[in-house]
N, C-alpha and C. Protein backbone atom coordinates (compact mmCIF):
# COMPACT_ATOMS: atom_id res chain seq x y z
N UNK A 1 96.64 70.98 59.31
CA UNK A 1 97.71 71.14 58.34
C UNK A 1 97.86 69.81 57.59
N UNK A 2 97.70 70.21 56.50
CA UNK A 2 97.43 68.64 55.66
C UNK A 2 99.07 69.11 54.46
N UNK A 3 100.13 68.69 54.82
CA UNK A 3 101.03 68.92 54.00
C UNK A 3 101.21 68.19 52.33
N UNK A 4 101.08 66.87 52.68
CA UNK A 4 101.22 66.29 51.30
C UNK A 4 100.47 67.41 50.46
N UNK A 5 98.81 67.43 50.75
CA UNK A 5 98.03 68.47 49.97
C UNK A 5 98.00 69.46 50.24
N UNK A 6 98.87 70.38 50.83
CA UNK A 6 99.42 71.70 50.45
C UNK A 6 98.16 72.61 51.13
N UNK A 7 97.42 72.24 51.86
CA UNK A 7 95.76 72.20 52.44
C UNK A 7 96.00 72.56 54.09
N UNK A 8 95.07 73.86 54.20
CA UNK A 8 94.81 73.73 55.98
C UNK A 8 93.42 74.17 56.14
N UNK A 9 92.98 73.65 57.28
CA UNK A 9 91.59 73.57 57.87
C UNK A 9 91.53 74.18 58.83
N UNK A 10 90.95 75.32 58.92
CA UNK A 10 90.55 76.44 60.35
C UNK A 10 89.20 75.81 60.68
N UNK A 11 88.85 75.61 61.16
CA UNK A 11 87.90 75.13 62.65
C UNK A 11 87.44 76.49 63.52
N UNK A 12 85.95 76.22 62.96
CA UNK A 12 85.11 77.53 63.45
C UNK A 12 85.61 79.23 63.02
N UNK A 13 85.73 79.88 64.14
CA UNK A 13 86.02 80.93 63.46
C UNK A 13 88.21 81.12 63.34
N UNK A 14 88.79 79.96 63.64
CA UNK A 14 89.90 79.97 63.29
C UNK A 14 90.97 80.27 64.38
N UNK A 15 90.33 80.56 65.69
CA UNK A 15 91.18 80.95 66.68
C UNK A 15 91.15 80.23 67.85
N UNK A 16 90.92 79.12 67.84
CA UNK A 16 90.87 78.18 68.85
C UNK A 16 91.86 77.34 69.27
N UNK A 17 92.46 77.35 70.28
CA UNK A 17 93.85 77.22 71.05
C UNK A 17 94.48 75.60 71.15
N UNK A 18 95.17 75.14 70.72
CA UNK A 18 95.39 73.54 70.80
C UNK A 18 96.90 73.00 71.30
N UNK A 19 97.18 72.09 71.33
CA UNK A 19 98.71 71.92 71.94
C UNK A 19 99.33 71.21 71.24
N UNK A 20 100.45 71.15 71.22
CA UNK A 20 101.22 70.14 69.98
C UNK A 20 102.65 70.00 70.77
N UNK A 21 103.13 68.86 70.38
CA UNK A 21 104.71 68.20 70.83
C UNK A 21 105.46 68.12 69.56
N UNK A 22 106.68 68.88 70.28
CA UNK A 22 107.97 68.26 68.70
C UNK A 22 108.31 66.86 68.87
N UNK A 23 109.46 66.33 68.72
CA UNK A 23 109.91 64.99 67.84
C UNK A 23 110.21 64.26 69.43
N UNK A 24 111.02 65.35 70.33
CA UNK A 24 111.21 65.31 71.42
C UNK A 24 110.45 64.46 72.43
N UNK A 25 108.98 64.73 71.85
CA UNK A 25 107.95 64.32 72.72
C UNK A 25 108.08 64.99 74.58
N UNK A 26 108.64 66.38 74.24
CA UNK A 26 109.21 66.26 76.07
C UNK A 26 108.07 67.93 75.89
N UNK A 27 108.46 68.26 75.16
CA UNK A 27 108.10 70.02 75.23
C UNK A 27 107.00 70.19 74.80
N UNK A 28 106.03 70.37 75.47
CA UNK A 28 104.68 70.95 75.46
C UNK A 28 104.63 72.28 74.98
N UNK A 29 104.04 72.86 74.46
CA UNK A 29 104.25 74.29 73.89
C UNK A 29 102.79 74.60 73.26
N UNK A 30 101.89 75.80 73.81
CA UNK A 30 100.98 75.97 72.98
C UNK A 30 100.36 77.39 71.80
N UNK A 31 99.87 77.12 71.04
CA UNK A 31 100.01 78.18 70.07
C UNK A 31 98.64 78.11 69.37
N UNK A 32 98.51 79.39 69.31
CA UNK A 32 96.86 79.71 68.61
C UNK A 32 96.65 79.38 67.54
N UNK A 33 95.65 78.78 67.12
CA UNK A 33 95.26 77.85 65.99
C UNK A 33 95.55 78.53 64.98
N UNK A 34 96.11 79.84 64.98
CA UNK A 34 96.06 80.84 63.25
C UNK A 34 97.42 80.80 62.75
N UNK A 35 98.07 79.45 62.67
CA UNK A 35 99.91 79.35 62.37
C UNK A 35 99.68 79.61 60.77
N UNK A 36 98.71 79.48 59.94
CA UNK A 36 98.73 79.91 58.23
C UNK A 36 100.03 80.83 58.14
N UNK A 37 100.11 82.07 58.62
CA UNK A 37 100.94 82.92 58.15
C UNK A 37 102.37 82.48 58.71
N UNK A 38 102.40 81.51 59.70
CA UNK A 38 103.67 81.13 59.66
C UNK A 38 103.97 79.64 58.66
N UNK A 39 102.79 79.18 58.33
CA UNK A 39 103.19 77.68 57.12
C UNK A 39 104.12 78.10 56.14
N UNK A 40 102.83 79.48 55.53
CA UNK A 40 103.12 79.97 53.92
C UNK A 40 104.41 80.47 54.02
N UNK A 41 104.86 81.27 54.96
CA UNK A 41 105.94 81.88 54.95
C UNK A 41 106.83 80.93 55.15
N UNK A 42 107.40 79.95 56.11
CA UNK A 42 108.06 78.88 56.14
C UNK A 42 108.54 77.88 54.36
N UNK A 43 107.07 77.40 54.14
CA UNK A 43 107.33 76.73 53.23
C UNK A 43 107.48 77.44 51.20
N UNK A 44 107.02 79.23 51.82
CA UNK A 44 107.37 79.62 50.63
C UNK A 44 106.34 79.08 49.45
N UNK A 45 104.84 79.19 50.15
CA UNK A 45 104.23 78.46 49.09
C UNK A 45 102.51 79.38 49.40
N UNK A 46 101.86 79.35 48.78
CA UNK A 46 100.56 79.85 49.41
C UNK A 46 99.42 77.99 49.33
N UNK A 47 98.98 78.20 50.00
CA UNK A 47 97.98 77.09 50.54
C UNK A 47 96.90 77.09 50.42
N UNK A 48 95.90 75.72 49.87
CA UNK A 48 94.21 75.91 50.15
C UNK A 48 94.09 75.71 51.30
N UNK A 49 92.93 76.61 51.50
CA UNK A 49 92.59 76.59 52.78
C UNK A 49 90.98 76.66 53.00
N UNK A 50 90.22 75.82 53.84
CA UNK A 50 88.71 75.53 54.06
C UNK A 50 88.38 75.69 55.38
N UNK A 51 87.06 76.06 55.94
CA UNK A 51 86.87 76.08 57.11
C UNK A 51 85.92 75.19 57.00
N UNK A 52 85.83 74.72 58.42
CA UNK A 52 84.49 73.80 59.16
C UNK A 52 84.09 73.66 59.92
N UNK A 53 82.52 74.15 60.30
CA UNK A 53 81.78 73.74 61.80
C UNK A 53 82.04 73.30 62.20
N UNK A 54 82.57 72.64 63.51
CA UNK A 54 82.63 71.88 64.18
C UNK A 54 81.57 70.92 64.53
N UNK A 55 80.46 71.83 64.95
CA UNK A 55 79.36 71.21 65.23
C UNK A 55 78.52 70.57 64.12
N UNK A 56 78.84 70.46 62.99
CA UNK A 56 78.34 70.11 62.09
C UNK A 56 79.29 68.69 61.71
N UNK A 57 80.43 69.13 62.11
CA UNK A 57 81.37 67.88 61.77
C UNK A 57 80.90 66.75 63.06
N UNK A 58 80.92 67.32 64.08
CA UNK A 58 80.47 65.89 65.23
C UNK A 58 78.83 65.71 64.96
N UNK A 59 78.42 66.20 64.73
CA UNK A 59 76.98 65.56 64.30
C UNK A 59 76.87 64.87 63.63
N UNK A 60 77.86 64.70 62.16
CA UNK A 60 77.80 63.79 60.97
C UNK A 60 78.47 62.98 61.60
N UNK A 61 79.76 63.24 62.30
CA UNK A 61 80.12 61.81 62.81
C UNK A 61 79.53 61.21 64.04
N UNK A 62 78.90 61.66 64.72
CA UNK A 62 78.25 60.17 65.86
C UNK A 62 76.88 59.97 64.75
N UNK A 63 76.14 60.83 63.81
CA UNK A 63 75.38 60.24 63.15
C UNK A 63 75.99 58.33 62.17
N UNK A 64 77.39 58.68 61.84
CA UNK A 64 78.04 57.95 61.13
C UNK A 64 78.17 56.59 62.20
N UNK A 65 79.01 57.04 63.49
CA UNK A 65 79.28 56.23 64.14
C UNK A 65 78.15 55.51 64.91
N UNK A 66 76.60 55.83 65.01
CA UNK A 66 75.68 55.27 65.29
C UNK A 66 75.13 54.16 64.47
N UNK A 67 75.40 54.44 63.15
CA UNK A 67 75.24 53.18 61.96
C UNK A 67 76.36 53.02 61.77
N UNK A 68 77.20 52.28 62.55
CA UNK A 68 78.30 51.45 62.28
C UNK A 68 79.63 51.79 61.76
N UNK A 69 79.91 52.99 61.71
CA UNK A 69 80.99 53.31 60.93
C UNK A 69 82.00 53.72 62.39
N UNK A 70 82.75 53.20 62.48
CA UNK A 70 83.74 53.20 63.88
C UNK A 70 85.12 53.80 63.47
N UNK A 71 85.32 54.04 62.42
CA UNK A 71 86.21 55.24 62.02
C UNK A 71 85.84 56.28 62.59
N UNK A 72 84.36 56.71 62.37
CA UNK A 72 83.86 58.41 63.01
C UNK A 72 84.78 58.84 63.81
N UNK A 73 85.15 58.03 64.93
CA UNK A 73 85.34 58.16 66.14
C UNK A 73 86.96 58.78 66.21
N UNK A 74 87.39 58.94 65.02
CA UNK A 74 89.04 59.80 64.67
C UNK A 74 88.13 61.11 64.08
N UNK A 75 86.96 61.12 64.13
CA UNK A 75 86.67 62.41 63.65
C UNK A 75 86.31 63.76 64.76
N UNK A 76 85.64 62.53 65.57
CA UNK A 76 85.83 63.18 66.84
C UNK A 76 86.92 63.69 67.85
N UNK A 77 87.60 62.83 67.74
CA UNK A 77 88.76 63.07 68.60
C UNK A 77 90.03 64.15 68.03
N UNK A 78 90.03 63.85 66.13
CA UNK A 78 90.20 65.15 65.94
C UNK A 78 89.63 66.90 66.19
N UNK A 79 88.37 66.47 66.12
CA UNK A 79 87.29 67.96 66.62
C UNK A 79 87.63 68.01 67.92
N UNK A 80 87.96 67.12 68.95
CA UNK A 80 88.72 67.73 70.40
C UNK A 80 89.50 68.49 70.40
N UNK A 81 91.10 67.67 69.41
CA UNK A 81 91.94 68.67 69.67
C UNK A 81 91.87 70.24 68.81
N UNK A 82 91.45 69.82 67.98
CA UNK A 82 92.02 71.12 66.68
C UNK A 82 90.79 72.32 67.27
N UNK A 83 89.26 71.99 67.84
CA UNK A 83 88.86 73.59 68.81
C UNK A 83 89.24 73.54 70.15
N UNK A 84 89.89 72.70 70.65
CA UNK A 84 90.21 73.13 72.19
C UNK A 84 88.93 72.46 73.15
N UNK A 85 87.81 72.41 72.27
CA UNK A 85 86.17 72.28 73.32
C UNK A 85 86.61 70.89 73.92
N UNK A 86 87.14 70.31 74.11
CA UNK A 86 87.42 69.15 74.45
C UNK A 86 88.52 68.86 75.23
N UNK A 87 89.22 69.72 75.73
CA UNK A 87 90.80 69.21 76.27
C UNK A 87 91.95 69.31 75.60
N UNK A 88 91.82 69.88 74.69
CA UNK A 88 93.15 70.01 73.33
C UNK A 88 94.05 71.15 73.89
N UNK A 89 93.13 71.93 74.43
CA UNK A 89 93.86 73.26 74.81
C UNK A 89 94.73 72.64 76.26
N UNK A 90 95.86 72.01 76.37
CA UNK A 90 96.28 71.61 77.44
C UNK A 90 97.02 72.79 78.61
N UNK A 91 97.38 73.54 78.15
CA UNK A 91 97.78 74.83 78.93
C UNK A 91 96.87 74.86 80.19
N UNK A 92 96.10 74.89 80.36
CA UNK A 92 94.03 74.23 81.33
C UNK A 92 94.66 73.63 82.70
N UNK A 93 95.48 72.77 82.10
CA UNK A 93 95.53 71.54 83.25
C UNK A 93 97.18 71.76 83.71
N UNK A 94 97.93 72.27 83.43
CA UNK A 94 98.92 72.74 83.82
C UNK A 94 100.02 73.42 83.53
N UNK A 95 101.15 73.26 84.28
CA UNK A 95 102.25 73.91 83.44
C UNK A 95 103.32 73.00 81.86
N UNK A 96 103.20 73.78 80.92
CA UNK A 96 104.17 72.33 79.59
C UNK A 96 104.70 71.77 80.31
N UNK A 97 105.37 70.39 79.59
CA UNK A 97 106.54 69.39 80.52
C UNK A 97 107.68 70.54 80.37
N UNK A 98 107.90 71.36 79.00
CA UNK A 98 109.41 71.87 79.18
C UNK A 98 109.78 72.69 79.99
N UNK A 99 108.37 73.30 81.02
CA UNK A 99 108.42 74.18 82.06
C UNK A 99 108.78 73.55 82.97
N UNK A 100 108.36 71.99 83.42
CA UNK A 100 108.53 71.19 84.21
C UNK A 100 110.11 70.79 84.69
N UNK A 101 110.23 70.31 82.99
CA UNK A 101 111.87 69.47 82.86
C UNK A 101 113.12 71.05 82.77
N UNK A 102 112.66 72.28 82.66
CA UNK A 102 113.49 73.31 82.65
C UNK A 102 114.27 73.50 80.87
N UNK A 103 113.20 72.68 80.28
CA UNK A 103 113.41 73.24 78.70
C UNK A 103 113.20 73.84 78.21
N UNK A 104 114.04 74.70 77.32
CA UNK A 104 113.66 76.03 76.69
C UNK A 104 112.26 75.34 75.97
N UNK A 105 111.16 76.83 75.50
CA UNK A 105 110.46 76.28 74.67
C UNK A 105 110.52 76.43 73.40
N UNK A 106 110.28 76.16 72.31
CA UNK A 106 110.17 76.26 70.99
C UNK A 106 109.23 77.41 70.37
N UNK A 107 109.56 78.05 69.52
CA UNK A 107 108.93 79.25 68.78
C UNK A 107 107.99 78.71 67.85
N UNK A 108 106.89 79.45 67.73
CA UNK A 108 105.86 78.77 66.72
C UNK A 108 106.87 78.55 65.07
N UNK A 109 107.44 79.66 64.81
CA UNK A 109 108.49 79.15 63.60
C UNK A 109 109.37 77.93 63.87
N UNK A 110 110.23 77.36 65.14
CA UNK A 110 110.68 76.22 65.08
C UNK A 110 109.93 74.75 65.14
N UNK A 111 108.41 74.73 65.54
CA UNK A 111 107.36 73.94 65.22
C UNK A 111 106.90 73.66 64.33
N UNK A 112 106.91 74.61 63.24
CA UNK A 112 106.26 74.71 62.03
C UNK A 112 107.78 74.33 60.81
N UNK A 113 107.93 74.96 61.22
CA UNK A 113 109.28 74.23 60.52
C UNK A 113 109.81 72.92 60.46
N UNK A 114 109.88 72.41 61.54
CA UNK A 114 110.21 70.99 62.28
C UNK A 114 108.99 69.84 61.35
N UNK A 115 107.43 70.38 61.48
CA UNK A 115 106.66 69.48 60.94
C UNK A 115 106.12 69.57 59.71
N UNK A 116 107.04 70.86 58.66
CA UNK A 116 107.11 70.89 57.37
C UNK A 116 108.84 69.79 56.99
N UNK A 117 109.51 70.33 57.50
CA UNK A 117 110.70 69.30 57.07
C UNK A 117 110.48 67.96 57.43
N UNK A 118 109.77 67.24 58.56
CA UNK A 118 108.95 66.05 58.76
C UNK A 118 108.29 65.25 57.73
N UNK A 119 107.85 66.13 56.74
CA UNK A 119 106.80 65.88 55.82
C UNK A 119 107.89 65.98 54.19
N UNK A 120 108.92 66.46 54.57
CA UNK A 120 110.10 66.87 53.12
C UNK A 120 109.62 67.88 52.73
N UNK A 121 109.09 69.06 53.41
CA UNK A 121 108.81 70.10 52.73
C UNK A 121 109.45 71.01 52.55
């Protein structure tokens, strides 16, 4: 979700599972990579939107990061979280903290909302 540019990026075929924290930093909460229909509707706007291999994206970047370019290495770690192939999908390894700490959890609309008004949207 690229807000300034009004832009989102599906990753592979678009359904790949990732985890995200509100402002809170306490509440773990996870939600299937296909939130589009809750952005547009939220922000009342329709969006570009692009897909991308994954595997095509980490190939260009350790190709990058092998000749010296040490940025790559946010390219990668983005391709962790946003398909899950990597540990993004945290649900895996246990229960959220807000299950933990006895916090309600958050609705994919109060997430999406939260990190469009974040942005002044």
């Amino acid at each position: 979700m690229h807000c300034h540019e009004r832009r989102m990026v599906f990753w592979d075929d678009g359904k790949g599972k990732f985890s995200c924290t509100t402002m809170e930093n306490t509440r773990l909460r996870y939600y299937p990579g296909g939130t589009a229909g809750a952005i547009e509707r939220l922000s009342g706007e329709k969006w570009k939107t692009e897909t991308v291999i994954s595997e095509e994206v980490v190939r260009d970047a350790k190709e990058r990061y092998a000749k010296g370019e040490l940025s790559a290495v946010y390219v990668l770690i983005e391709t962790g979280f946003m398909t899950g192939k990597y540990s993004g999908h945290l649900e895996e390894e246990g229960p959220p903290s807000n299950v933990l700490l006895e916090l309600p959890p958050k609705t994919l609309d109060e997430v999406v909302q939260d990190a469009l008004d974040s942005f002044g949207q």
